[in-house]
C-alpha atoms as a PDB file:
ATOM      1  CA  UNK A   1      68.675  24.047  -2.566  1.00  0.00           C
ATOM      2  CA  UNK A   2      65.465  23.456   0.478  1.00  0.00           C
ATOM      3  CA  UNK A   3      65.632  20.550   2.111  1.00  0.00           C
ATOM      4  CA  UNK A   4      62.897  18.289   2.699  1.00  0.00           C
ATOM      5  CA  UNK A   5      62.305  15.740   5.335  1.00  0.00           C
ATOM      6  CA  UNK A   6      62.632  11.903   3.935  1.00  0.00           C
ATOM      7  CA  UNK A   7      62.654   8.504   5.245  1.00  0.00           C
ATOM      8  CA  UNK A   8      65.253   6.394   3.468  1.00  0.00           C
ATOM      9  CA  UNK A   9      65.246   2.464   5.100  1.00  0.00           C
ATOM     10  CA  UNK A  10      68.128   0.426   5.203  1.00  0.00           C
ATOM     11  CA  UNK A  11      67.818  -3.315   5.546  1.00  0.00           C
ATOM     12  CA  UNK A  12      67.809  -4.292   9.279  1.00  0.00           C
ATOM     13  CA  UNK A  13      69.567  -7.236  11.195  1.00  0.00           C
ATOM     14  CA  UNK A  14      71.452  -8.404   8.026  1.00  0.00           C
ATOM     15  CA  UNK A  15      75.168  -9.892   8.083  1.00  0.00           C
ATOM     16  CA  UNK A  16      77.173  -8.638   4.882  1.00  0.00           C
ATOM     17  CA  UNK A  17      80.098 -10.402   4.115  1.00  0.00           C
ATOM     18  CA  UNK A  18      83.576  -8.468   2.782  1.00  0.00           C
ATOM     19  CA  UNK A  19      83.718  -6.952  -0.431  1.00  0.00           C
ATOM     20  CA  UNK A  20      86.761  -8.148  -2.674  1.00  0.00           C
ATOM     21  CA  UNK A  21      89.213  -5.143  -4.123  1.00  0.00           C
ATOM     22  CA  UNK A  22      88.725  -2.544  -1.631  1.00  0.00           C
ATOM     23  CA  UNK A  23      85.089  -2.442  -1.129  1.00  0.00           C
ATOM     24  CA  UNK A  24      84.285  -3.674   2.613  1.00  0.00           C
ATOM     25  CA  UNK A  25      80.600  -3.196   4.702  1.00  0.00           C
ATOM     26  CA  UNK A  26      81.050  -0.798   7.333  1.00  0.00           C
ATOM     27  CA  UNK A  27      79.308  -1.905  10.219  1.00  0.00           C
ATOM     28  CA  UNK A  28      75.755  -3.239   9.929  1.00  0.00           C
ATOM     29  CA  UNK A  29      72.763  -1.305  11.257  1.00  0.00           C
ATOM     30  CA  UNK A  30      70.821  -3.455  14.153  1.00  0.00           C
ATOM     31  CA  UNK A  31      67.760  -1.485  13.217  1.00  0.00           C
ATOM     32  CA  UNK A  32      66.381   0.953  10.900  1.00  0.00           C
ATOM     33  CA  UNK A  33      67.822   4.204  10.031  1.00  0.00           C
ATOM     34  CA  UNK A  34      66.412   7.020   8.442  1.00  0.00           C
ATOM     35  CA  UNK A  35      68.088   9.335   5.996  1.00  0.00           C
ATOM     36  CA  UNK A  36      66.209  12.899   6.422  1.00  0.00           C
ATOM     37  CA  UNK A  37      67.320  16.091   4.891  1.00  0.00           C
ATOM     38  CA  UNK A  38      67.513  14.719   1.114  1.00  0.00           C
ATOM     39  CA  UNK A  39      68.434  17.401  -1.356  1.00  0.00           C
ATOM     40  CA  UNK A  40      65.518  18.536  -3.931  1.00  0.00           C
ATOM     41  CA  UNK A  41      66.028  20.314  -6.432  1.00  0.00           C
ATOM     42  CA  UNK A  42      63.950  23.737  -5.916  1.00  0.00           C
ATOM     43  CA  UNK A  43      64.329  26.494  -8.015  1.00  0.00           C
ATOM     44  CA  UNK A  44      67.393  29.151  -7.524  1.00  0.00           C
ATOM     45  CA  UNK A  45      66.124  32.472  -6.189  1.00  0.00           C
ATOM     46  CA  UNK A  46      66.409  35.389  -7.858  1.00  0.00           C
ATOM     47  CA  UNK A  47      68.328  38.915  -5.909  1.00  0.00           C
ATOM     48  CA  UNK A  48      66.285  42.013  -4.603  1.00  0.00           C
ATOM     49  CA  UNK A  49      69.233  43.947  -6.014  1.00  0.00           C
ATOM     50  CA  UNK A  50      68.828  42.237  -9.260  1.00  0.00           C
ATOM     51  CA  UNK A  51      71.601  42.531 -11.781  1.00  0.00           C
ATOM     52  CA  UNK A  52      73.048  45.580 -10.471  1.00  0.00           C
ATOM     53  CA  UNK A  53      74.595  48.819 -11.667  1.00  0.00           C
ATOM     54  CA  UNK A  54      77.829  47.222 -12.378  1.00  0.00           C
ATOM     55  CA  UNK A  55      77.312  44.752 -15.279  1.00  0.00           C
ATOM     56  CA  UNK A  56      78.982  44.476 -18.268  1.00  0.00           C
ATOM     57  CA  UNK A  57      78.008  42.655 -21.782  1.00  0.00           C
ATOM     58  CA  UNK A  58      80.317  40.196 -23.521  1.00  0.00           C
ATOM     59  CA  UNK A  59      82.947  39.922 -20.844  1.00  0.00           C
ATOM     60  CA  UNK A  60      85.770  37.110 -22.035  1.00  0.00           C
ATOM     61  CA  UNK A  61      85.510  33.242 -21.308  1.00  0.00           C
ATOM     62  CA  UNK A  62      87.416  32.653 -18.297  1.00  0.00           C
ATOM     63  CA  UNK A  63      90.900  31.257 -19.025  1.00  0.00           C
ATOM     64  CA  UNK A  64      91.498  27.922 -17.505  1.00  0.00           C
ATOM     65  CA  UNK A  65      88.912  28.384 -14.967  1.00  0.00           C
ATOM     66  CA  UNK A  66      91.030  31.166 -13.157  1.00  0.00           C
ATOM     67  CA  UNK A  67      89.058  34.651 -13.269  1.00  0.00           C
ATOM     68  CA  UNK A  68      91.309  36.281 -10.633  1.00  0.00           C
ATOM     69  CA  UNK A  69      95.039  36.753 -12.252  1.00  0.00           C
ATOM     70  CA  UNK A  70      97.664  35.797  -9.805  1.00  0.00           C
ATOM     71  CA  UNK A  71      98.445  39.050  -8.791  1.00  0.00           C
ATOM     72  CA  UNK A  72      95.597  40.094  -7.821  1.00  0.00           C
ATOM     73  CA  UNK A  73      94.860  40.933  -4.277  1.00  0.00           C
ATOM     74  CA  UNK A  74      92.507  39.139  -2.481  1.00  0.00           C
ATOM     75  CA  UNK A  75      91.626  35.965  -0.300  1.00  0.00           C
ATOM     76  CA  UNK A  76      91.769  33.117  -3.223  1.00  0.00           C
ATOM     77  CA  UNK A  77      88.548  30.918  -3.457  1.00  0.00           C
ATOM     78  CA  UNK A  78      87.556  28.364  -5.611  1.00  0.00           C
ATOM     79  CA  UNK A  79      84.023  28.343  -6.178  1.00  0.00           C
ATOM     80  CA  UNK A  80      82.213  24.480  -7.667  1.00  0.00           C
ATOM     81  CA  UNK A  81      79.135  22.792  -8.123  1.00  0.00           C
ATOM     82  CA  UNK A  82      76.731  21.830 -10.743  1.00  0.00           C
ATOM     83  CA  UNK A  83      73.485  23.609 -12.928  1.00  0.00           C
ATOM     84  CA  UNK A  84      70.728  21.458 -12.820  1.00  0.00           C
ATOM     85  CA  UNK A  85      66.933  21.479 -13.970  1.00  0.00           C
ATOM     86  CA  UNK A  86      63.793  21.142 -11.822  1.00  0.00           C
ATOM     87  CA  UNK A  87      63.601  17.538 -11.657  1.00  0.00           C
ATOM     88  CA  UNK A  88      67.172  17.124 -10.710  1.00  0.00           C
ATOM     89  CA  UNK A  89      68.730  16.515 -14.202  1.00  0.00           C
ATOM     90  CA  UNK A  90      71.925  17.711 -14.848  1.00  0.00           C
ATOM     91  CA  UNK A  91      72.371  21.014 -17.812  1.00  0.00           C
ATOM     92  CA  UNK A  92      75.252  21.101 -19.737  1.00  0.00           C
ATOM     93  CA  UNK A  93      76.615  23.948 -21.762  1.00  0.00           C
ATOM     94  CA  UNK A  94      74.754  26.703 -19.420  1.00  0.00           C
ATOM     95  CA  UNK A  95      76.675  29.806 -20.034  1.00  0.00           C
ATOM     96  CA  UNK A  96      77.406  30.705 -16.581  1.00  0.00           C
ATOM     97  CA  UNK A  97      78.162  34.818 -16.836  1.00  0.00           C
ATOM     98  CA  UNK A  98      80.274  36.036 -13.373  1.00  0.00           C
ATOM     99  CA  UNK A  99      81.208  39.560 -12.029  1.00  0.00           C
ATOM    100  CA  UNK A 100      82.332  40.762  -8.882  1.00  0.00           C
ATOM    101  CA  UNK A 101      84.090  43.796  -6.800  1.00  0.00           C
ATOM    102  CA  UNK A 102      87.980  43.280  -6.172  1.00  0.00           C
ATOM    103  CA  UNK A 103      89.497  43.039  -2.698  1.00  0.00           C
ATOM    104  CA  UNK A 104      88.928  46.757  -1.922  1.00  0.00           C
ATOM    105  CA  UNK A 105      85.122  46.746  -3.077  1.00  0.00           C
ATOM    106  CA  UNK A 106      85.505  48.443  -6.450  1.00  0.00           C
ATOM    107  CA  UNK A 107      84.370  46.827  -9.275  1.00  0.00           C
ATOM    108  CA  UNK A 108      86.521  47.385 -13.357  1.00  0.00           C
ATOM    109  CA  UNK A 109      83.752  49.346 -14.880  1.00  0.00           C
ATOM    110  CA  UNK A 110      85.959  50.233 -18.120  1.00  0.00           C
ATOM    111  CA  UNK A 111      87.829  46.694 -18.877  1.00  0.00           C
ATOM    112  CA  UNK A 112      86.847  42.791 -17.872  1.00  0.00           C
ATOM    113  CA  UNK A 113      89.098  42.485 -14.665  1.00  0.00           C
ATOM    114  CA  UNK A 114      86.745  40.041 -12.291  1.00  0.00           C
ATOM    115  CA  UNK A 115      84.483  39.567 -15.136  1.00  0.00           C
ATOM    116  CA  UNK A 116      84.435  36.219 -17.272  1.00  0.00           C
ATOM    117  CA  UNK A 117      82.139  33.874 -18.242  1.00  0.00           C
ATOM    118  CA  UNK A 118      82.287  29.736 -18.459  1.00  0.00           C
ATOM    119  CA  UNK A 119      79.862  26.876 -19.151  1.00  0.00           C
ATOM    120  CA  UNK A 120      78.839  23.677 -17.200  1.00  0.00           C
ATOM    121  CA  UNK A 121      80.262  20.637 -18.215  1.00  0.00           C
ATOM    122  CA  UNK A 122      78.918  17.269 -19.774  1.00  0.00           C
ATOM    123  CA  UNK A 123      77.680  16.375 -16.399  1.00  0.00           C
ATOM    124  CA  UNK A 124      76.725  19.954 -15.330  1.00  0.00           C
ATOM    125  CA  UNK A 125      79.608  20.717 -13.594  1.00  0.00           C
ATOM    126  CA  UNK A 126      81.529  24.107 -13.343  1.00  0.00           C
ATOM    127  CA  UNK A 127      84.346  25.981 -11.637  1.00  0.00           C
ATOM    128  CA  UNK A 128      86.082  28.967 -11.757  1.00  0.00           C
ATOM    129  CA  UNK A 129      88.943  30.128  -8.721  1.00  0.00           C
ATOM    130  CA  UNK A 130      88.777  33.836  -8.497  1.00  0.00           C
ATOM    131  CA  UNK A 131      89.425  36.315  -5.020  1.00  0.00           C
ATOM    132  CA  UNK A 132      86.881  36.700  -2.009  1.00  0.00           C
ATOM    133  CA  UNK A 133      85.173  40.267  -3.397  1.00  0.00           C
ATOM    134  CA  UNK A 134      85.653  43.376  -1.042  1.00  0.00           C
ATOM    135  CA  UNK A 135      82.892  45.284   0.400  1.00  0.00           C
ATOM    136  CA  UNK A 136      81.770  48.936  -0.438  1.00  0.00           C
ATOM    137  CA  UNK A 137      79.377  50.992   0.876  1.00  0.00           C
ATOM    138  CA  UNK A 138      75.251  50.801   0.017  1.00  0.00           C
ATOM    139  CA  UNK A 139      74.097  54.326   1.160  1.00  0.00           C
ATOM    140  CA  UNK A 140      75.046  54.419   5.251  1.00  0.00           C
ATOM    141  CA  UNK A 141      75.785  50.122   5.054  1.00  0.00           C
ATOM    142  CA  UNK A 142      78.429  48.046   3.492  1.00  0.00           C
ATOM    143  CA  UNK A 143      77.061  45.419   1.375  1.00  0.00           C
ATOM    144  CA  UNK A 144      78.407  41.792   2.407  1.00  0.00           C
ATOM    145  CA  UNK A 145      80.790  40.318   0.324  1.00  0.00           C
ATOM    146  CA  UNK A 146      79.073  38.614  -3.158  1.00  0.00           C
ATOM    147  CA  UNK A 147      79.455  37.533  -6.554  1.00  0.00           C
ATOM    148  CA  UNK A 148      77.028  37.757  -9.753  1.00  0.00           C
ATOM    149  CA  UNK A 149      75.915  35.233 -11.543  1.00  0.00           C
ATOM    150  CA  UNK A 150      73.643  35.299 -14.776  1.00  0.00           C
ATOM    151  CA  UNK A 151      72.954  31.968 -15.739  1.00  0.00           C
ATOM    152  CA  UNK A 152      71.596  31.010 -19.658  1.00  0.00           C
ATOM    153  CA  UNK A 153      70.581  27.027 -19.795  1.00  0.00           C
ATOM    154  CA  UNK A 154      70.504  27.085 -23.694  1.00  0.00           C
ATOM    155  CA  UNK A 155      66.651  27.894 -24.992  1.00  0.00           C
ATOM    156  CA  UNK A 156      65.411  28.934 -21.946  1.00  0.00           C
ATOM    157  CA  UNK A 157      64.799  31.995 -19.314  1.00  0.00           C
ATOM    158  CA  UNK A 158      68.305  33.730 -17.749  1.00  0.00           C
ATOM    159  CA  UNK A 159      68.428  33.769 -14.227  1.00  0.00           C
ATOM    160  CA  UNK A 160      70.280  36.600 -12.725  1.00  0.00           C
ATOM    161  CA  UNK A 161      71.330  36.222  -9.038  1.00  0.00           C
ATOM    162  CA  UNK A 162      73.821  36.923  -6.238  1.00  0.00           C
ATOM    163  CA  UNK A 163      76.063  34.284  -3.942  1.00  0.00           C
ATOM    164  CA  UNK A 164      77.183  35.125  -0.421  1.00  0.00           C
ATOM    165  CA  UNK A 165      79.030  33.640   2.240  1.00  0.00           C
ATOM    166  CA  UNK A 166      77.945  32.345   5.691  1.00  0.00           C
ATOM    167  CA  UNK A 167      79.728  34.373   8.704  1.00  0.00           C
ATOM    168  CA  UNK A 168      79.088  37.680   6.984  1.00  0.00           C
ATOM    169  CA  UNK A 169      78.667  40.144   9.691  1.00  0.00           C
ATOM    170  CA  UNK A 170      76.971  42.625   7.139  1.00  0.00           C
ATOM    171  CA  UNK A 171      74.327  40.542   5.662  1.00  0.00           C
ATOM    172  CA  UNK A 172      72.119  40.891   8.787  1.00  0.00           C
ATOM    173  CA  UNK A 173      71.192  44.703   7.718  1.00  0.00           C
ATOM    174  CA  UNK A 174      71.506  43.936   3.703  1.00  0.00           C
ATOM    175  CA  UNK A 175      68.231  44.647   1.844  1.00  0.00           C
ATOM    176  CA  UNK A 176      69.017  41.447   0.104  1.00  0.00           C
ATOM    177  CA  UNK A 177      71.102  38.603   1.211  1.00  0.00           C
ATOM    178  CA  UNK A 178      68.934  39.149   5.054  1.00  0.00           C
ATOM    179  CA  UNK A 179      65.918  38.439   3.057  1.00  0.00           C
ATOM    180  CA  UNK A 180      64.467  34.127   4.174  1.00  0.00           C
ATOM    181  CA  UNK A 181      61.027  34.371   2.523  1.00  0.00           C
ATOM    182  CA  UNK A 182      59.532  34.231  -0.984  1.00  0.00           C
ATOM    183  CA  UNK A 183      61.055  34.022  -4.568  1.00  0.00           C
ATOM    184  CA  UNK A 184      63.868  36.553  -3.372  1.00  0.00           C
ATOM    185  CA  UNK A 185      64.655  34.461  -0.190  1.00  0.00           C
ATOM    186  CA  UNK A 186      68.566  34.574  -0.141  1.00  0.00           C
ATOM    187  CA  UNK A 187      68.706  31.893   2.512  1.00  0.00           C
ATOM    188  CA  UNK A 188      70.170  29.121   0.265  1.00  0.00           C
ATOM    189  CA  UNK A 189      72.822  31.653  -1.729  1.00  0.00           C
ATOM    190  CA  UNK A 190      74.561  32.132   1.789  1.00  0.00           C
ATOM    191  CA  UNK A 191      77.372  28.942   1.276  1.00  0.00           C
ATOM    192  CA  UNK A 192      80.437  28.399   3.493  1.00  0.00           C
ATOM    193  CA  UNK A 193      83.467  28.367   2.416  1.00  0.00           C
ATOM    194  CA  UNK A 194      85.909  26.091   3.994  1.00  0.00           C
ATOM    195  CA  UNK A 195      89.942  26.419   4.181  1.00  0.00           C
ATOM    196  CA  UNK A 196      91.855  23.863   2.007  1.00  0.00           C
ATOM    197  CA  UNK A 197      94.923  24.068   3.977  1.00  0.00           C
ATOM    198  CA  UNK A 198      96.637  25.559   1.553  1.00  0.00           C
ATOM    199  CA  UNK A 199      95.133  29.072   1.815  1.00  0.00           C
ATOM    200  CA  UNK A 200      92.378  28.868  -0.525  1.00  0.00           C
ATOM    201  CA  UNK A 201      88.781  28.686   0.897  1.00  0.00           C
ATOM    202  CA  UNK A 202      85.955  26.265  -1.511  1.00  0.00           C
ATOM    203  CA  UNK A 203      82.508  26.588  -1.902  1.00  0.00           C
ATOM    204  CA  UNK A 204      79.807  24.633  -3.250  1.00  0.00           C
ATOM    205  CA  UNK A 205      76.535  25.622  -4.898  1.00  0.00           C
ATOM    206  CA  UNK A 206      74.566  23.910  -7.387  1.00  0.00           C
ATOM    207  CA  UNK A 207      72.250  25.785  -9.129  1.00  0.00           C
ATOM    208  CA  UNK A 208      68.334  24.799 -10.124  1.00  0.00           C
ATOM    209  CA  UNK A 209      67.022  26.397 -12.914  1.00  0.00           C
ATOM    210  CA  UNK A 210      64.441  26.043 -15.220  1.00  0.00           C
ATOM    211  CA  UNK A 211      66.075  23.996 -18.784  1.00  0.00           C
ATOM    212  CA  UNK A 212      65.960  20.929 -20.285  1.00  0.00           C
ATOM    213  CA  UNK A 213      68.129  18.244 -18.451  1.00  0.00           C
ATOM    214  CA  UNK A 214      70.329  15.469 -19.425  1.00  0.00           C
ATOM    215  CA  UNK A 215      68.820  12.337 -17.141  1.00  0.00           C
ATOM    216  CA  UNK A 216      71.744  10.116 -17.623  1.00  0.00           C
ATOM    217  CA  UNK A 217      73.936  12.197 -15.184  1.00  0.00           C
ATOM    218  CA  UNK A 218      74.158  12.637 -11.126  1.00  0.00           C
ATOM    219  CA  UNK A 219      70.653  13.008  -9.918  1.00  0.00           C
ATOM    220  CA  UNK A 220      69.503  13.910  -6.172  1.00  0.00           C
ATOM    221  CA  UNK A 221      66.123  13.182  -6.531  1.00  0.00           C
ATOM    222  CA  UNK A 222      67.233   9.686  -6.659  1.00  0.00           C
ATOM    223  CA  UNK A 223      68.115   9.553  -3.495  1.00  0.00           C
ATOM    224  CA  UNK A 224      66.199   6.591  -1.859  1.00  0.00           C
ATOM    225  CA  UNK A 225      67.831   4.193  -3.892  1.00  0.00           C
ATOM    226  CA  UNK A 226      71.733   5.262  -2.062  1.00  0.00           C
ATOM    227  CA  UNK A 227      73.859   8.057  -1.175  1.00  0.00           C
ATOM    228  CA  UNK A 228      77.377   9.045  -0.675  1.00  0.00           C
ATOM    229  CA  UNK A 229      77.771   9.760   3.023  1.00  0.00           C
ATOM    230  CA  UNK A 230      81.821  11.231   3.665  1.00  0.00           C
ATOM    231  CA  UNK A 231      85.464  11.292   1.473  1.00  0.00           C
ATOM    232  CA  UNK A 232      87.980  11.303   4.246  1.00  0.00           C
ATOM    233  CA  UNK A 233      90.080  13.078   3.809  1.00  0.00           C
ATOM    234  CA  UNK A 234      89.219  15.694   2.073  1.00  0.00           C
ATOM    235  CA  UNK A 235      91.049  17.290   0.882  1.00  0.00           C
ATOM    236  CA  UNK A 236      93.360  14.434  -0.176  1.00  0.00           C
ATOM    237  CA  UNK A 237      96.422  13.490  -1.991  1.00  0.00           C
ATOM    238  CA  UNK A 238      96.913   9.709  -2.860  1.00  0.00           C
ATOM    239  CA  UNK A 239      94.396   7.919  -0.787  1.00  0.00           C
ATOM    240  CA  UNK A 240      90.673   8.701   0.157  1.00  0.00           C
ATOM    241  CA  UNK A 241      87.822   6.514   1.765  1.00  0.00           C
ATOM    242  CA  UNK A 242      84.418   7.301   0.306  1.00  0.00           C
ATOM    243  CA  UNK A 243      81.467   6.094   2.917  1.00  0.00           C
ATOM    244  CA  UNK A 244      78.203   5.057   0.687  1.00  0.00           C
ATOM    245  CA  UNK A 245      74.768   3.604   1.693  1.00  0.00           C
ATOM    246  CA  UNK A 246      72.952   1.367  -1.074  1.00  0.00           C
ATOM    247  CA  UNK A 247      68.848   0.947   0.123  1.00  0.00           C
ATOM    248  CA  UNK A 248      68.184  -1.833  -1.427  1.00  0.00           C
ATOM    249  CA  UNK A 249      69.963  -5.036  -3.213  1.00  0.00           C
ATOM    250  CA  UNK A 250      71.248  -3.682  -6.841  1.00  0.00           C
ATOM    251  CA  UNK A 251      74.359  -3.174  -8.829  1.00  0.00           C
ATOM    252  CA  UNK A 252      76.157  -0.287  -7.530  1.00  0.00           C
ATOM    253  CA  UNK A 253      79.486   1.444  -8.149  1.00  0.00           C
ATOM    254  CA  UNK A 254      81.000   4.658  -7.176  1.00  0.00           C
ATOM    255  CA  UNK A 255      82.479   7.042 -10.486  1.00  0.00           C
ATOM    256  CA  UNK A 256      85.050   9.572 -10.285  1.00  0.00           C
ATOM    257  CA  UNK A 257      84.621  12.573 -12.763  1.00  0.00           C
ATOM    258  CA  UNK A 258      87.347  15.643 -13.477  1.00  0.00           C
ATOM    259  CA  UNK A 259      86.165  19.322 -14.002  1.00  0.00           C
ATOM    260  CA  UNK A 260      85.868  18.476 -17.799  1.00  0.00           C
ATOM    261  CA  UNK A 261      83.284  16.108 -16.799  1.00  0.00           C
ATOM    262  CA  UNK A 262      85.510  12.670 -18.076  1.00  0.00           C
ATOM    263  CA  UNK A 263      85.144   9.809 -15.907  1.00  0.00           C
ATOM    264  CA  UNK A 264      88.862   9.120 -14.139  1.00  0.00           C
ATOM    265  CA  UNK A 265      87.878   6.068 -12.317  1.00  0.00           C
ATOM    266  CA  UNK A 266      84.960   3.232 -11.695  1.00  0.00           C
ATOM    267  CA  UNK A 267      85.503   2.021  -8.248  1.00  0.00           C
ATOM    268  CA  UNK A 268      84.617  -1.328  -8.307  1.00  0.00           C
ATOM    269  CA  UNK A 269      81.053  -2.071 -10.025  1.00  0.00           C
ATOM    270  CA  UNK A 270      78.976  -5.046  -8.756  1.00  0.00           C
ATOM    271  CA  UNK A 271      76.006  -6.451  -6.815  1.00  0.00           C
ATOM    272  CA  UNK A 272      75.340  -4.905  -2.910  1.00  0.00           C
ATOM    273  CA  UNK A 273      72.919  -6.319  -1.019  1.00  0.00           C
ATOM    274  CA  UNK A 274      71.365  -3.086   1.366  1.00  0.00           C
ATOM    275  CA  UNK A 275      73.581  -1.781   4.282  1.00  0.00           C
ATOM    276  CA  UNK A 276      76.547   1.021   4.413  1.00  0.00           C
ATOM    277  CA  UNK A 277      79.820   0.642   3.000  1.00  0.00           C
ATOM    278  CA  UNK A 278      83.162   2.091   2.262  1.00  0.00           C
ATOM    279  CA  UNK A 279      85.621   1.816  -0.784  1.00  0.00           C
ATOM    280  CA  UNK A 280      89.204   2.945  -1.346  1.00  0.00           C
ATOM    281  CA  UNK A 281      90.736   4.805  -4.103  1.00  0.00           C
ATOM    282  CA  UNK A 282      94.459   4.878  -4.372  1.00  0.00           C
ATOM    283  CA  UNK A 283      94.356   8.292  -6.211  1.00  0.00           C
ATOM    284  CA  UNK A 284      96.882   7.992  -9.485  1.00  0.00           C
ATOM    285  CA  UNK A 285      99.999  10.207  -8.716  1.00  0.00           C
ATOM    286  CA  UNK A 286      99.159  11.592 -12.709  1.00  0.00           C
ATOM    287  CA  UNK A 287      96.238  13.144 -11.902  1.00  0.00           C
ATOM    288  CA  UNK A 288      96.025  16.684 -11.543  1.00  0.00           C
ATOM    289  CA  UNK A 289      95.459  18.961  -8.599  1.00  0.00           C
ATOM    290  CA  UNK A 290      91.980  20.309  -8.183  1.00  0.00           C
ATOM    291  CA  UNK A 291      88.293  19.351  -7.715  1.00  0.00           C
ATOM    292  CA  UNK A 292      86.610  15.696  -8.476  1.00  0.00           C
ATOM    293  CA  UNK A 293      83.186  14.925  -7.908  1.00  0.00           C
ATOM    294  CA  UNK A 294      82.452  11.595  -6.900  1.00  0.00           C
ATOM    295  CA  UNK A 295      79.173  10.104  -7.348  1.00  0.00           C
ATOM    296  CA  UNK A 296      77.120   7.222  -6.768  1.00  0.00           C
ATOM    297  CA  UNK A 297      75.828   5.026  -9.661  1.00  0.00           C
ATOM    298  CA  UNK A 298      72.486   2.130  -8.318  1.00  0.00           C
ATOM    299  CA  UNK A 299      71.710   0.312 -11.300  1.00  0.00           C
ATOM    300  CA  UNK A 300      73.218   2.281 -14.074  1.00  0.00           C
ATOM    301  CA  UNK A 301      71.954   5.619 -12.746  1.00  0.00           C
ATOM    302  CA  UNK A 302      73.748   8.667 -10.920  1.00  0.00           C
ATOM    303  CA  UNK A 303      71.866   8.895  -7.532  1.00  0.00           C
ATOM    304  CA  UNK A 304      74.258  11.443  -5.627  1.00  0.00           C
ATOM    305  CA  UNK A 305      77.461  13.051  -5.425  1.00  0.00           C
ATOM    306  CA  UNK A 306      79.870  14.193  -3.157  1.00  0.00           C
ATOM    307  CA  UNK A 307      83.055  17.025  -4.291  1.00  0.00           C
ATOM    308  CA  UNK A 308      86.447  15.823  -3.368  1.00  0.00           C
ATOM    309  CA  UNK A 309      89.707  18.243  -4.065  1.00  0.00           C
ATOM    310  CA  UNK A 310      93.037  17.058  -4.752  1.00  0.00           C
ATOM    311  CA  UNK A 311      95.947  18.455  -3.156  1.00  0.00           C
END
């Protein structure tokens, strides 16, 4: 995902009164304030290494989003996010096809251990919670940790890529994930990965490829109508404040979707005139552990979204 610079107004020297169940202006801007940086939706990049020596056809669908067993060795990580098309639309039912080396750098080259596949959900979601791969050794250099992906949006081209992870001391000197230029450019494939608490690390990373989108879901190119700016905390357990900005007057809510892309909550839908504001969700003690994406709906259309994770 590139940035690009935008200018996104909010309404200036305006007095917003309080918002009944929850929903409450955060403090009003005294002049304009622009929102740069907006997500678009540029196309994934493929990897100068390619697929790699180490793939294998038909691996197994990935039980219950967990490709790593339990005892397998390793850092745990839960990687997230969502496949999308060009214009920002969200795909669902990519098959999303994932490999990787175990914690000492060797990969299962006779069975499917590390290797799985899943698809995105109805609103292009997808997850899977595997180990941190090991590194092994590219001729006289280790190659930095990374994951496969090969990624089928039904009907149209596979893209076959690699993910990294920022802080990497070998992907300085790798022949691929060091590469910042061109249609190989590994730049945005290098995500952080940030500690839960608990002793897993997350990651986000949507991925842009070329398909046919579903333009009722979460869309980033909508952007200048509002946009989700924080969940705090986050992680969270019962209770989370969600900071959003709407641009200009409309009907607004914020939407809570699970992994299998259901909607678990509608956080108070009405009319906002422009300016920044904050909501609370008293998280239901049912709910399950694990990742929620939380986005902002402007007059009946997803503009952005934000992932939260449930402890």
């Amino acid at each position: 995902m590139k940035t690009e610079n935008t200018r996104r107004k909010f309404l200036k020297n305006t007095t917003l009164s309080a918002l009944a169940l929850g929903v409450l202006p955060l403090t009003v801007l005294s002049k304009e304030e622009n929102i740069d940086e907006v997500q678009a939706c540029n196309e994934t990049t493929i990897d100068a290494f390619g697929q790699g020596p180490f793939y294998t056809a038909n691996p197994p669908v990935i039980d219950n989003k967990v490709l790593a067993k339990n005892t397998e060795a390793g850092t745990r990580i839960v990687i997230s996010g969502r496949v999308m098309d060009l214009d920002c639309n969200q795909i669902p039912n990519a098959l999303i096809d994932i490999w990787h080396a175990d914690d000492s750098g060797a990969y299962d080259n006779v069975g499917y251990n590390l290797r799985g596949t899943t698809k995105s959900n109805a609103q292009g979601f997808y997850e899977f919670e595997t180990i941190k791969p090991g590194k092994y050794l590219n001729g006289t250099k280790y190659r930095p940790s990374h994951i496969h992906f090969r990624i089928t949006p039904l009907g149209n081209p596979v893209l076959i890529t690699q993910l990294y992870f920022k802080g990497d001391s070998d992907i300085a000197g790798d022949g691929a994930a060091s590469i910042s230029f061109g249609i190989k450019d590994a730049t945005h494939r290098i995500i952080p990965l940030i500690d839960r608490g608990d002793g897993v690390f997350d990651g986000t990373w949507d991925i842009v490829v070329q398909g046919d989108g579903d333009k009722t879901g979460v869309n980033n190119i909508h952007q200048d109508k509002g946009m989700l700016y924080e969940l705090a905390p986050n992680p969270f357990r019962d209770h989370v404040e969600i900071e959003f900005g709407v641009f200009n007057p409309a009907k607004a809510s914020v939407v809570v979707f699970d992994m299998l892309g259901n909607q678990v909550a509608n956080l108070k839908e009405e009319h906002f005139e422009a300016g920044k504001y904050a909501v609370s969700w008293n998280v239901p003690a049912e709910l399950p552990t694990g990742s929620y994406f939380i986005a902002l709906k402007v007059n009946e259309l997803q503009v952005h979204y934000l992932k939260g994770i449930k402890m």
